[in-house]
Protein backbone atom coordinates (compact mmCIF):
# COMPACT_ATOMS: atom_id res chain seq x y z
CA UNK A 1 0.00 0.00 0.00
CA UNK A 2 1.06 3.95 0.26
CA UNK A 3 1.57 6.14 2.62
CA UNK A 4 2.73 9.75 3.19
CA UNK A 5 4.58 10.52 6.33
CA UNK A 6 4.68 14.28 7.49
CA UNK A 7 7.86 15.34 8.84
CA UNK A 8 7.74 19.21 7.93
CA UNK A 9 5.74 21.89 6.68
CA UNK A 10 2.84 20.03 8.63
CA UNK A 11 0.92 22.51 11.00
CA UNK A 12 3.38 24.86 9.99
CA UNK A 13 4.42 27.06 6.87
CA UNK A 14 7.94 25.90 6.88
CA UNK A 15 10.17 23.24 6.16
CA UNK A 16 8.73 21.62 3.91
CA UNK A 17 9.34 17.33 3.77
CA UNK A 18 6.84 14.26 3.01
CA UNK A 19 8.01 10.62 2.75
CA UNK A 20 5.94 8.94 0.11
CA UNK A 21 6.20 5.30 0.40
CA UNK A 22 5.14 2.95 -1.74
CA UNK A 23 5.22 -1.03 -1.78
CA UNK A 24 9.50 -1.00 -1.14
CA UNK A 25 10.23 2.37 -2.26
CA UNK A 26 10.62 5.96 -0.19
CA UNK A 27 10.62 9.18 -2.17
CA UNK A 28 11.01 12.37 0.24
CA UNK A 29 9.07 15.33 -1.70
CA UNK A 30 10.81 18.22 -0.82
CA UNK A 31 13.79 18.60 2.12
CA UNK A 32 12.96 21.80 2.98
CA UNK A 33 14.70 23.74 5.95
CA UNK A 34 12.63 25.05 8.69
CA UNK A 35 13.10 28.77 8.88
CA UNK A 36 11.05 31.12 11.74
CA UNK A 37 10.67 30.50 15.37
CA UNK A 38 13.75 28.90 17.38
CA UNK A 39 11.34 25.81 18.06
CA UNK A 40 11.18 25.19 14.70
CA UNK A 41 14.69 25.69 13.63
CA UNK A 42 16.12 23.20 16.17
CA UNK A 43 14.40 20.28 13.87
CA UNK A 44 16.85 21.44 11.43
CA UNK A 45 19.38 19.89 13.81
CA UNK A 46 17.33 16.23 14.71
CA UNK A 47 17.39 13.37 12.55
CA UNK A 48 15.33 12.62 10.13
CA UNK A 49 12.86 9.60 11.62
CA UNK A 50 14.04 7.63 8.17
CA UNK A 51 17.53 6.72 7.42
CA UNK A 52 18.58 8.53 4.66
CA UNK A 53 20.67 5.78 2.61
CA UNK A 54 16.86 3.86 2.41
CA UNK A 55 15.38 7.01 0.61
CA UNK A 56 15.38 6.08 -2.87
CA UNK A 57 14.58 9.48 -4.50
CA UNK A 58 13.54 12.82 -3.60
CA UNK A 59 11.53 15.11 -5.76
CA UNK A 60 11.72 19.10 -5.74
CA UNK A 61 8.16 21.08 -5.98
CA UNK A 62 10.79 24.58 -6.23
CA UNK A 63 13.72 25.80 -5.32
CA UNK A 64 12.76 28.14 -2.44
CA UNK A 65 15.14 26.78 0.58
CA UNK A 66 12.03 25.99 2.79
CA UNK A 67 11.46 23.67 0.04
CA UNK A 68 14.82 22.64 -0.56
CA UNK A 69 17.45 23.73 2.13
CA UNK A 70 18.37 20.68 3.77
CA UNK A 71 19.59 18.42 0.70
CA UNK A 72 22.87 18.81 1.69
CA UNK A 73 22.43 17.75 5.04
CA UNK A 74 20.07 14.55 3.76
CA UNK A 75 23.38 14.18 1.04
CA UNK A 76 26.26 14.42 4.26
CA UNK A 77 23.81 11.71 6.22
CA UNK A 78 24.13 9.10 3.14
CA UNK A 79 21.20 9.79 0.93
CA UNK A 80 22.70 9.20 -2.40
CA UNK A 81 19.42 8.78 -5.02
CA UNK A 82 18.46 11.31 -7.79
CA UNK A 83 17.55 14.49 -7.09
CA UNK A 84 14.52 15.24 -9.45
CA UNK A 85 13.09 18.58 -10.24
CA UNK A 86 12.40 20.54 -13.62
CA UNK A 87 15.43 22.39 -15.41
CA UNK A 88 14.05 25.99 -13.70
CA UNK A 89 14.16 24.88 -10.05
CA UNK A 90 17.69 22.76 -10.91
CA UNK A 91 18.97 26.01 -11.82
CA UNK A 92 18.05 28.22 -8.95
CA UNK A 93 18.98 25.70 -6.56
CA UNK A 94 22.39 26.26 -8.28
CA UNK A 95 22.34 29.44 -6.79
CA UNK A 96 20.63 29.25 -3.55
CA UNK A 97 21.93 25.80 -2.07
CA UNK A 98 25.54 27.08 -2.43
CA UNK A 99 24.43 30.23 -1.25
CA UNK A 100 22.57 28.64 2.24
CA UNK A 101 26.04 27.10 2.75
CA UNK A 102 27.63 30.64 3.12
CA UNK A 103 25.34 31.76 5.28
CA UNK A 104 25.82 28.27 7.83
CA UNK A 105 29.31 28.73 7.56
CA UNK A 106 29.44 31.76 8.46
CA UNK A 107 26.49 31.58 10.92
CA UNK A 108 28.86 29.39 12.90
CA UNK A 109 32.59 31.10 12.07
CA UNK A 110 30.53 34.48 13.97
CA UNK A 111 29.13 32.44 17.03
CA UNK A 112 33.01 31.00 17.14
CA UNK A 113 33.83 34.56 17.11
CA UNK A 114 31.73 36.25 19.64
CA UNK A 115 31.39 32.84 21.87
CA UNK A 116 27.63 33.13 21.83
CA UNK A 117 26.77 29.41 21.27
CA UNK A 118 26.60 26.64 23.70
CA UNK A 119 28.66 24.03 21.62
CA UNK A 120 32.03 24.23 21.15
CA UNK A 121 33.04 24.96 18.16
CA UNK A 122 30.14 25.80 16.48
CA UNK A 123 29.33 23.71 13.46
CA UNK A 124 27.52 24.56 10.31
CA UNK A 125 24.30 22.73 10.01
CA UNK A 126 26.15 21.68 6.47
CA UNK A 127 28.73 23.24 4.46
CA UNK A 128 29.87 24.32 0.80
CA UNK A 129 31.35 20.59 -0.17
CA UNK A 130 27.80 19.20 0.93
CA UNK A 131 25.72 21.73 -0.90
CA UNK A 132 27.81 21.10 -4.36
CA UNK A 133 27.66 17.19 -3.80
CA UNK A 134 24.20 17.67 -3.69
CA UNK A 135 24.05 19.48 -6.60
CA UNK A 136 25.73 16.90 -8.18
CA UNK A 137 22.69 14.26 -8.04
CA UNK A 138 20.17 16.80 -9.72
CA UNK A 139 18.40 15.22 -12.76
CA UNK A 140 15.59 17.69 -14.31
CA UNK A 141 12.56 17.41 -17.05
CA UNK A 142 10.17 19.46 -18.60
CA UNK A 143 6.36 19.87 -17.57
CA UNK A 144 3.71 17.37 -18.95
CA UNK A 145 6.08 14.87 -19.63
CA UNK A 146 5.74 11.74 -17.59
CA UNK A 147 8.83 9.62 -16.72
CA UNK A 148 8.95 6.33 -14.30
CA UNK A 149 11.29 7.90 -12.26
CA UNK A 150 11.38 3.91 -10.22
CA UNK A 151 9.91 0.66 -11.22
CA UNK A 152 5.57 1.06 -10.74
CA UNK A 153 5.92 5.50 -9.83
CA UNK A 154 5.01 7.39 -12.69
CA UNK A 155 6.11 11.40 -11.93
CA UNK A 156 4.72 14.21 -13.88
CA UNK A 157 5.17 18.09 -13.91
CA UNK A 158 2.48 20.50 -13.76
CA UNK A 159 3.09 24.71 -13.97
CA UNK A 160 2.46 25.99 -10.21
CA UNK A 161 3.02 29.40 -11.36
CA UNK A 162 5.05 30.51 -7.90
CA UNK A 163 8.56 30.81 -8.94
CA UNK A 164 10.74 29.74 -11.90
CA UNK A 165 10.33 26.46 -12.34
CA UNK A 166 7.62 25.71 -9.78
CA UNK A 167 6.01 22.66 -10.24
CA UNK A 168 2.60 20.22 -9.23
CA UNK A 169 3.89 16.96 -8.51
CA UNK A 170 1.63 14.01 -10.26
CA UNK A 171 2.67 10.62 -8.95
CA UNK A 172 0.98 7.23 -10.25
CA UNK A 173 1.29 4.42 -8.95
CA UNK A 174 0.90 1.18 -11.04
CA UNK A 175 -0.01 -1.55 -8.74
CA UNK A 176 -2.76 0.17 -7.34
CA UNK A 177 -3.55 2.46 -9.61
CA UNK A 178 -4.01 5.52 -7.20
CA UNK A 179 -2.49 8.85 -8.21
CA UNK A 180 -0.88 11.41 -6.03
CA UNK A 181 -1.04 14.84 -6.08
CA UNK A 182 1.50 17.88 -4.23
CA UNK A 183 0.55 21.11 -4.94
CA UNK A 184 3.83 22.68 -3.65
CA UNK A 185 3.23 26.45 -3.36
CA UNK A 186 0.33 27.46 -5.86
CA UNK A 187 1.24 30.87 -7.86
CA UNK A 188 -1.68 33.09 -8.92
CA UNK A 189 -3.81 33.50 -11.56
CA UNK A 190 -2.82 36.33 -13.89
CA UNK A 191 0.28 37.16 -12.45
CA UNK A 192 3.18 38.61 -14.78
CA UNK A 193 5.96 36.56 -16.50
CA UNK A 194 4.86 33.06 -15.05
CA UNK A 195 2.34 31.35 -16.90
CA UNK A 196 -0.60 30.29 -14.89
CA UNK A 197 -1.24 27.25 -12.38
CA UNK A 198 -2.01 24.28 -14.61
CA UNK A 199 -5.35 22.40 -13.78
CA UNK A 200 -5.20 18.87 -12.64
CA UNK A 201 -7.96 17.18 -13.41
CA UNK A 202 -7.93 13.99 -10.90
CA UNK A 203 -6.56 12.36 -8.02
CA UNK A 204 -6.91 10.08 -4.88
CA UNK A 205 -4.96 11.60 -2.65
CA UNK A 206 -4.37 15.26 -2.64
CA UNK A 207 -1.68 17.22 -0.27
CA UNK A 208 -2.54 21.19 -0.67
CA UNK A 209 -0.60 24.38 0.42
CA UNK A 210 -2.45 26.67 2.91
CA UNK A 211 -0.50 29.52 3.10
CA UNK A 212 -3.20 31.96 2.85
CA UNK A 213 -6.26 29.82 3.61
CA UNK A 214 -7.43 32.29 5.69
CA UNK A 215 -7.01 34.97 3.45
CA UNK A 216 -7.69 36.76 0.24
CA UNK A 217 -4.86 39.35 -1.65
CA UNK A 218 -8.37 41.71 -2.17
CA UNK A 219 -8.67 43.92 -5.38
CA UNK A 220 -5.36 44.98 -5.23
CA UNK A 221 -3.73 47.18 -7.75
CA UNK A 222 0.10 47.18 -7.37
CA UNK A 223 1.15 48.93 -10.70
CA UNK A 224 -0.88 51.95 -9.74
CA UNK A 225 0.14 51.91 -6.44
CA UNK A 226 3.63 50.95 -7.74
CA UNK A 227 3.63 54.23 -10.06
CA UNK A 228 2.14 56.79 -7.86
CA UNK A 229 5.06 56.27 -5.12
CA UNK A 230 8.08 56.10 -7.53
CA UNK A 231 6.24 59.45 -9.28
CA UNK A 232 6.05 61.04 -5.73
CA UNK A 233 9.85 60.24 -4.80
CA UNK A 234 11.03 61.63 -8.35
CA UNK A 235 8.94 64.94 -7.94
CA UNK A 236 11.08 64.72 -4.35
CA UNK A 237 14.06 64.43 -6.39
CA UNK A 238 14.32 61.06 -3.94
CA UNK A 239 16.41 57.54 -3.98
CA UNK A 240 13.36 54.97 -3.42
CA UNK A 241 14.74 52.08 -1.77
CA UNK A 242 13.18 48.52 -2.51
CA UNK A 243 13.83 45.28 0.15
CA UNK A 244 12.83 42.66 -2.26
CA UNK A 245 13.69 38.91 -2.40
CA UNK A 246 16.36 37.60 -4.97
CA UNK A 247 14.40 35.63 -6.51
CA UNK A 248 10.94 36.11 -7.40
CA UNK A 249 10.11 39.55 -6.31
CA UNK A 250 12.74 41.39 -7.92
CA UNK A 251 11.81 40.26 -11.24
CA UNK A 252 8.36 41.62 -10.91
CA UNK A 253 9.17 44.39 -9.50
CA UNK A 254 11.06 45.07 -12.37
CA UNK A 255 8.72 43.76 -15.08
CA UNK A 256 6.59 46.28 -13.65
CA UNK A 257 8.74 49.33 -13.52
CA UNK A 258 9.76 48.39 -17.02
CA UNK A 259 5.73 48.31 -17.80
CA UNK A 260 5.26 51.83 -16.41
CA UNK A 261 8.17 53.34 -17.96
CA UNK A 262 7.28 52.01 -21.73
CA UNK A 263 3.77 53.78 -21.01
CA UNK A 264 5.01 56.81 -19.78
CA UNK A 265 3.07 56.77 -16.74
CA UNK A 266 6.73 56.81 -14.70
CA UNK A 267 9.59 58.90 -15.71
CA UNK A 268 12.97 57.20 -16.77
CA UNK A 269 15.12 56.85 -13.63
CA UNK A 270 18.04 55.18 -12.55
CA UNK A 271 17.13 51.54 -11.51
CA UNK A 272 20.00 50.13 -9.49
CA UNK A 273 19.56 46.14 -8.83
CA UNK A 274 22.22 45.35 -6.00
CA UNK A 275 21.78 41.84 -4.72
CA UNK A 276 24.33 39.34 -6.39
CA UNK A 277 21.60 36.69 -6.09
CA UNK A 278 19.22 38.54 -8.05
CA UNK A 279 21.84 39.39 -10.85
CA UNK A 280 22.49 35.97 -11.22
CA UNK A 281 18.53 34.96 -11.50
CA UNK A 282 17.24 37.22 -12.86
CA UNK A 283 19.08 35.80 -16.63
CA UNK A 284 17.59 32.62 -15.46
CA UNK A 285 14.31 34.01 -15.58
CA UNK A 286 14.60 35.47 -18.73
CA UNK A 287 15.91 31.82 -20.59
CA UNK A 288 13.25 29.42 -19.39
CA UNK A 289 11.02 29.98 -22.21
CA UNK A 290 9.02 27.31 -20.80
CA UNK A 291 7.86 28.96 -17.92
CA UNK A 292 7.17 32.28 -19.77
CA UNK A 293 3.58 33.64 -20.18
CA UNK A 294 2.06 34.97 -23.67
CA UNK A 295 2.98 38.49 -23.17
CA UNK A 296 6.54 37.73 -21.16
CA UNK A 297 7.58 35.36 -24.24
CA UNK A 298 5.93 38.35 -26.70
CA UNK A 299 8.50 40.90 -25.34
CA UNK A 300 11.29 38.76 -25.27
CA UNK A 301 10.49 37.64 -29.44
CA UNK A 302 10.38 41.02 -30.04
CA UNK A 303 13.91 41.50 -28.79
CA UNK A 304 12.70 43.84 -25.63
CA UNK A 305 14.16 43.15 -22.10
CA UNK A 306 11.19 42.29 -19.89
CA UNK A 307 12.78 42.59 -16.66
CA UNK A 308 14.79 45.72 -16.62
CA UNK A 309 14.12 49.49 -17.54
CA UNK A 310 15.95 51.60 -19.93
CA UNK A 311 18.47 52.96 -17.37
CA UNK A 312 18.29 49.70 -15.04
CA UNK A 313 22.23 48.59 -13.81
CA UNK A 314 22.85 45.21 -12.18
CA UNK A 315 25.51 45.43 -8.91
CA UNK A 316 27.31 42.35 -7.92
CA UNK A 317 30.61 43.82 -6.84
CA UNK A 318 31.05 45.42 -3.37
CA UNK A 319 32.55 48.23 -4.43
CA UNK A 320 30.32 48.75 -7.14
CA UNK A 321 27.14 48.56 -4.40
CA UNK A 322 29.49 51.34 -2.10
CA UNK A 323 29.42 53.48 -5.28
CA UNK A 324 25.64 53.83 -4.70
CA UNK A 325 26.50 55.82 -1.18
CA UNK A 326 26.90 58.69 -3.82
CA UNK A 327 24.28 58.43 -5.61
CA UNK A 328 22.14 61.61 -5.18
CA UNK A 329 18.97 60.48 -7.22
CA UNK A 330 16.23 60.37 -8.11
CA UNK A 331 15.92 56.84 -8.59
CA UNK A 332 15.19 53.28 -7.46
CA UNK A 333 17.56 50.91 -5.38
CA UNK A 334 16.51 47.31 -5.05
CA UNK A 335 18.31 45.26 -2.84
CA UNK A 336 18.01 42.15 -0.49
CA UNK A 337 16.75 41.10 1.91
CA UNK A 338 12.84 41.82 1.93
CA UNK A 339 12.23 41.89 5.04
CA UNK A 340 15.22 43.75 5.51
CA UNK A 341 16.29 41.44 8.18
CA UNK A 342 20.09 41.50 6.65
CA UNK A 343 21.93 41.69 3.35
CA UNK A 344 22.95 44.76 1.47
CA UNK A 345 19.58 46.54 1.99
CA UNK A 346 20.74 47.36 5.32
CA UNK A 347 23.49 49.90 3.81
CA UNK A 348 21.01 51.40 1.70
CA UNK A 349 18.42 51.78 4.38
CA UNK A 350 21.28 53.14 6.81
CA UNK A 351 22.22 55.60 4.38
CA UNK A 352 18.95 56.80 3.20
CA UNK A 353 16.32 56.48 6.11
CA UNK A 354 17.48 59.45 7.64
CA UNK A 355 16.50 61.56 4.64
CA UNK A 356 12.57 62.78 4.08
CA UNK A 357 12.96 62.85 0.48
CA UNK A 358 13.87 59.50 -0.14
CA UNK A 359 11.34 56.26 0.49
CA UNK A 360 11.63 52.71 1.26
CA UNK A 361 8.89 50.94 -0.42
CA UNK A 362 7.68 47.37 0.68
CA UNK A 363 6.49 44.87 -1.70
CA UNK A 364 5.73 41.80 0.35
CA UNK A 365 4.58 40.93 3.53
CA UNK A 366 6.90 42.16 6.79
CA UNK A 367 7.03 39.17 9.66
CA UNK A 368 6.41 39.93 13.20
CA UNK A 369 9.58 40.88 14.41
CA UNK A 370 11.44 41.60 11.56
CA UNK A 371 13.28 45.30 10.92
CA UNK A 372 10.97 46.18 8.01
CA UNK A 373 7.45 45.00 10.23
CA UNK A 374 8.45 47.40 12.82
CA UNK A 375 9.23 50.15 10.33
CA UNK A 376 6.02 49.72 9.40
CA UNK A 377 4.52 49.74 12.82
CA UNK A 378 6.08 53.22 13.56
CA UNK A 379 9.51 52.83 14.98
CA UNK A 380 11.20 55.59 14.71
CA UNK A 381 14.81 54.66 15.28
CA UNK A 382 15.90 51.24 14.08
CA UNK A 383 19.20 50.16 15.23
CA UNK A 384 21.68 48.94 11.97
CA UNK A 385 25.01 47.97 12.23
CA UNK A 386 25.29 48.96 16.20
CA UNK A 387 23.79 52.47 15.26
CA UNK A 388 20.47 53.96 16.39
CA UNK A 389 19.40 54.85 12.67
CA UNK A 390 15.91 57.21 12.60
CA UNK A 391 13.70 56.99 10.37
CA UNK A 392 12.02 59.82 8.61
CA UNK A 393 11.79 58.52 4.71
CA UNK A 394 8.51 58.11 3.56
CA UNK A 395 7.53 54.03 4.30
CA UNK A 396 5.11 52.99 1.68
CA UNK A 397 3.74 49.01 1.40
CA UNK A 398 2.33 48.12 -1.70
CA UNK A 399 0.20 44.81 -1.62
CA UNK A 400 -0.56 42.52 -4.45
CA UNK A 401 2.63 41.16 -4.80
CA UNK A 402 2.04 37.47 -3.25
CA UNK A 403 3.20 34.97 -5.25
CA UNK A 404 1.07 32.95 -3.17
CA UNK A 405 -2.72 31.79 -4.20
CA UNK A 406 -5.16 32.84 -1.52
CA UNK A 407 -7.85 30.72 -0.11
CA UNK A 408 -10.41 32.11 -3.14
CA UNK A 409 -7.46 31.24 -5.90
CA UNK A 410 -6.74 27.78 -4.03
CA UNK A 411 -10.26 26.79 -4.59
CA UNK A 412 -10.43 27.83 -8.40
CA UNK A 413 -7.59 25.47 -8.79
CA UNK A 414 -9.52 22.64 -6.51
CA UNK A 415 -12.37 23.39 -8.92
CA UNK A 416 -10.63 22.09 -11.83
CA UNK A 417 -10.81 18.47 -10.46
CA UNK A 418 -13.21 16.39 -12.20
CA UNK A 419 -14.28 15.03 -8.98
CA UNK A 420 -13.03 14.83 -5.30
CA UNK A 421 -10.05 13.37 -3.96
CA UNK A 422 -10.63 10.55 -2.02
CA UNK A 423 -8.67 12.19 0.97
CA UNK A 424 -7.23 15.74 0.85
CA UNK A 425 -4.40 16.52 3.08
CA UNK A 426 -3.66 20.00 4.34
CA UNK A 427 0.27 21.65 4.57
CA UNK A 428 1.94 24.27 4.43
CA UNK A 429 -0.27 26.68 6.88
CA UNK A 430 -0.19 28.43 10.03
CA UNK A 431 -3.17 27.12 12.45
CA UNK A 432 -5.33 29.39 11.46
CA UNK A 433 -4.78 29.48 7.55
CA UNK A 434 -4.86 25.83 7.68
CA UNK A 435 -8.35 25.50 9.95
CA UNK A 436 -10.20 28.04 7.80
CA UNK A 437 -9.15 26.00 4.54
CA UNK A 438 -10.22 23.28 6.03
CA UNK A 439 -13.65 24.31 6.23
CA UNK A 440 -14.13 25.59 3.35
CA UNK A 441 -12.60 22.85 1.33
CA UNK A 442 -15.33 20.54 3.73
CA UNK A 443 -17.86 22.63 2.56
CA UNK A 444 -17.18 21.15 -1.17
CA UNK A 445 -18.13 17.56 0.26
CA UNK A 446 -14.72 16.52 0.02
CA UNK A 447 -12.68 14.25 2.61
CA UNK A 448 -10.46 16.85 4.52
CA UNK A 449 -7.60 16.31 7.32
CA UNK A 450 -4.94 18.61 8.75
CA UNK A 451 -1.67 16.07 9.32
CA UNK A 452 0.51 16.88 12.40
CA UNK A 453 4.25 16.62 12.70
CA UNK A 454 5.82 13.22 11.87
CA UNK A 455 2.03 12.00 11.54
CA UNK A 456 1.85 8.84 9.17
CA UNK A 457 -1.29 8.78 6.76
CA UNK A 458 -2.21 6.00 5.00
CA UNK A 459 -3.48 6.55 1.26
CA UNK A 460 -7.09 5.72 0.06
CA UNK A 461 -6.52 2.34 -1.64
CA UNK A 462 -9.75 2.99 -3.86
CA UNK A 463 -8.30 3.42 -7.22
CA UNK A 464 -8.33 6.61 -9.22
């Protein structure tokens, strides 16, 4: 028989990891890292309940590191199977695995340092060797293209439309003829450069993001709101600053810009994109025609650069991000991180917040807790780099960014099922998000459960 057990992302948003298992063989969807509260990062350090030489494969739904962050860990503990994703998510998680490394490394070199740890040494949670011998197992295809990836498992791609290279994972299995669907994070409908979430038109067993179960994104317009504040900070003769993600976020924040510009509804500024991480991705997103909506792939035939204005410059370098101290504006900075919790945004915001004309704009949502949330909330002194830094730039927060399907979106995409799952399991959700999905997804008639950490669920036998 089959059976999923839950050990992450399971009454929790975070850290994403479910052991399929099927008549002899284990494939781990996802090895995501938990990220967040304490409590949850210290599973980062247990042991997987499985060993991880038994695991015979593990599939990717994207590259996001809650999604994806502890392969090198699973690789240093003796997992040694295929790694199996599409060509967009192998790609990114060229960038970001190496990248997670770093930031262990020299997580633990600082707590060595300063002496703040209780072990001693410190040790990285994994290092650079682990993340590029993971890397080494990766073996990607395309969308709609079904492969027995081991004897009697059928796997197939479906768009997700979150990031590049986001996928639904379709698994059949032959003996008992029940298929197996993983959302992995659901994108939205309509949303620029991605092409939509694909329908899926049956299953047995369903496992379902929640993210925003308990919410909707609401008639947002971000490209209005988008154009009115960069209009306001150029009539200021401003530098806007932009915390945005590497990956994801930047791009549409510049496929927008580049949208407003070409109408004339913005004037042409200075676009400065200073986050190595999104210089490197950002190419990416431009190559994988295969992700590419009409319009995004329309642009790009017609030899136009989607994701960057007429004056846009890309920053790797150091000293080509110090240069920017001297920029005088106007114009647009977008940097990492997006919740400005560390990264180079916290130069520009150092530099910058203490000026009226200038702006920081937020484009996605700011945790509890984090530098940009209490911004937001009024603070007005935030401490950066040991120095009380006050703030009296203009804070704006733009909404309608997600990349995210709310609970409204999450039941179109149910609603292309030809008929109900047999069961319907519920991940990827805060309590809340995931109890208010969970009733309305009821409300449809269909079977509904919420698993807990490290619960074991056995799969409806009744065939597809």
């Amino acid at each position: 028989m089959a059976s999923i057990h839950f050990l992450g992302a399971a009454g929790t948003v975070t850290g994403s990891k479910f052991l399929l298992e099927h008549e002899r063989h284990k494939v781990l969807v996802d090895c995501g890292l938990f990220q967040g509260k304490k409590e949850l990062r210290l599973r980062n350090w247990e042991p997987l309940p499985v060993d991880a030489k038994t695991i015979d494969a593990v599939v990717l739904t994207h590259a996001h590191i809650d999604h994806t962050g502890g392969l090198p860990r699973l690789v240093r503990e003796g997992f040694n199977g295929p790694v199996i994703c599409t060509p967009g998510t192998r790609d990114l998680c060229g960038l970001l695995l190496p990248d997670s490394a770093h930031l262990q490394e020299e997580e633990a070199r600082f707590a060595n340092q300063e002496r703040y740890s209780k072990h001693s040494p410190a040790l990285p949670l994994y290092g650079e060797e682990d993340a590029k011998a993971a890397l080494r197992l990766f073996e990607s295809f395309g969308y709609d293209r079904p492969k027995e990836m081991l004897p009697g498992i059928t796997l197939k791609f479906a768009r997700a439309g979150h990031i590049l290279g986001s996928a639904i994972c379709i698994f059949d299995l032959a003996s008992t003829q029940q298929r197996v669907v993983f959302s992995g994070d659901l994108g939205r409908y309509t949303a620029p450069i991605l092409k939509d979430p694909q329908t899926v038109e049956k299953a047995t067993t369903l496992i379902a993001e929640s993210t925003y179960g308990d919410r909707t994104h609401g008639d947002t317009q971000p490209v209005e709101a988008l154009a009115a504040a960069v209009n306001d900070v150029a009539r200021r003769g401003g530098v806007m600053v932009i915390p945005a993600f590497a990956i994801g976020r930047t791009q549409e924040v510049l496929y927008y810009l580049r949208k407003l510009e070409a109408e004339a509804r913005i004037p042409e500024l200075p676009v400065f994109v200073d986050s190595p991480m999104a210089c490197d991705a950002t190419p990416l997103y431009l190559a994988h025609a295969e992700d590419h909506d009409l319009v995004m792939q329309s642009l790009i035939d017609r030899g136009e650069s989607p994701l960057a204005t007429r004056r846009t410059q890309f920053t790797r370098g150091v000293e080509q991000s110090k240069q920017l101290n001297r920029f005088k504006g106007p114009g647009i900075i977008i940097s990492a991180s997006g919740m400005a919790t560390g990264g180079r945004i916290l130069h520009h915001l150092k530099l910058r917040l203490p000026d009226p004309n200038n702006a920081v704009l937020f484009v996605g949502y700011q945790s509890e807790g984090t530098r940009g949330r209490r911004m937001l909330d009024g603070e007005k002194e935030v401490r950066i780099h040991g120095t009380d830094v006050p703030v009296r730039a203009q804070l704006l927060q733009v909404s309608g960014f997600s990349a995210h399907a709310d609970w409204q979106e999450m039941l179109r995409w149910m609603d292309g099922f030809s008929a109900p799952p047999k069961q319907t399991l519920l991940v990827h959700g805060e309590t809340g998000a995931l109890e208010a999905l969970k009733a309305r997804v009821s409300a449809k008639g269909w079977k509904t459960h919420v698993p807990t950490h490290l619960e074991r669920v056995e799969l409806d036998a009744e065939p597809c």
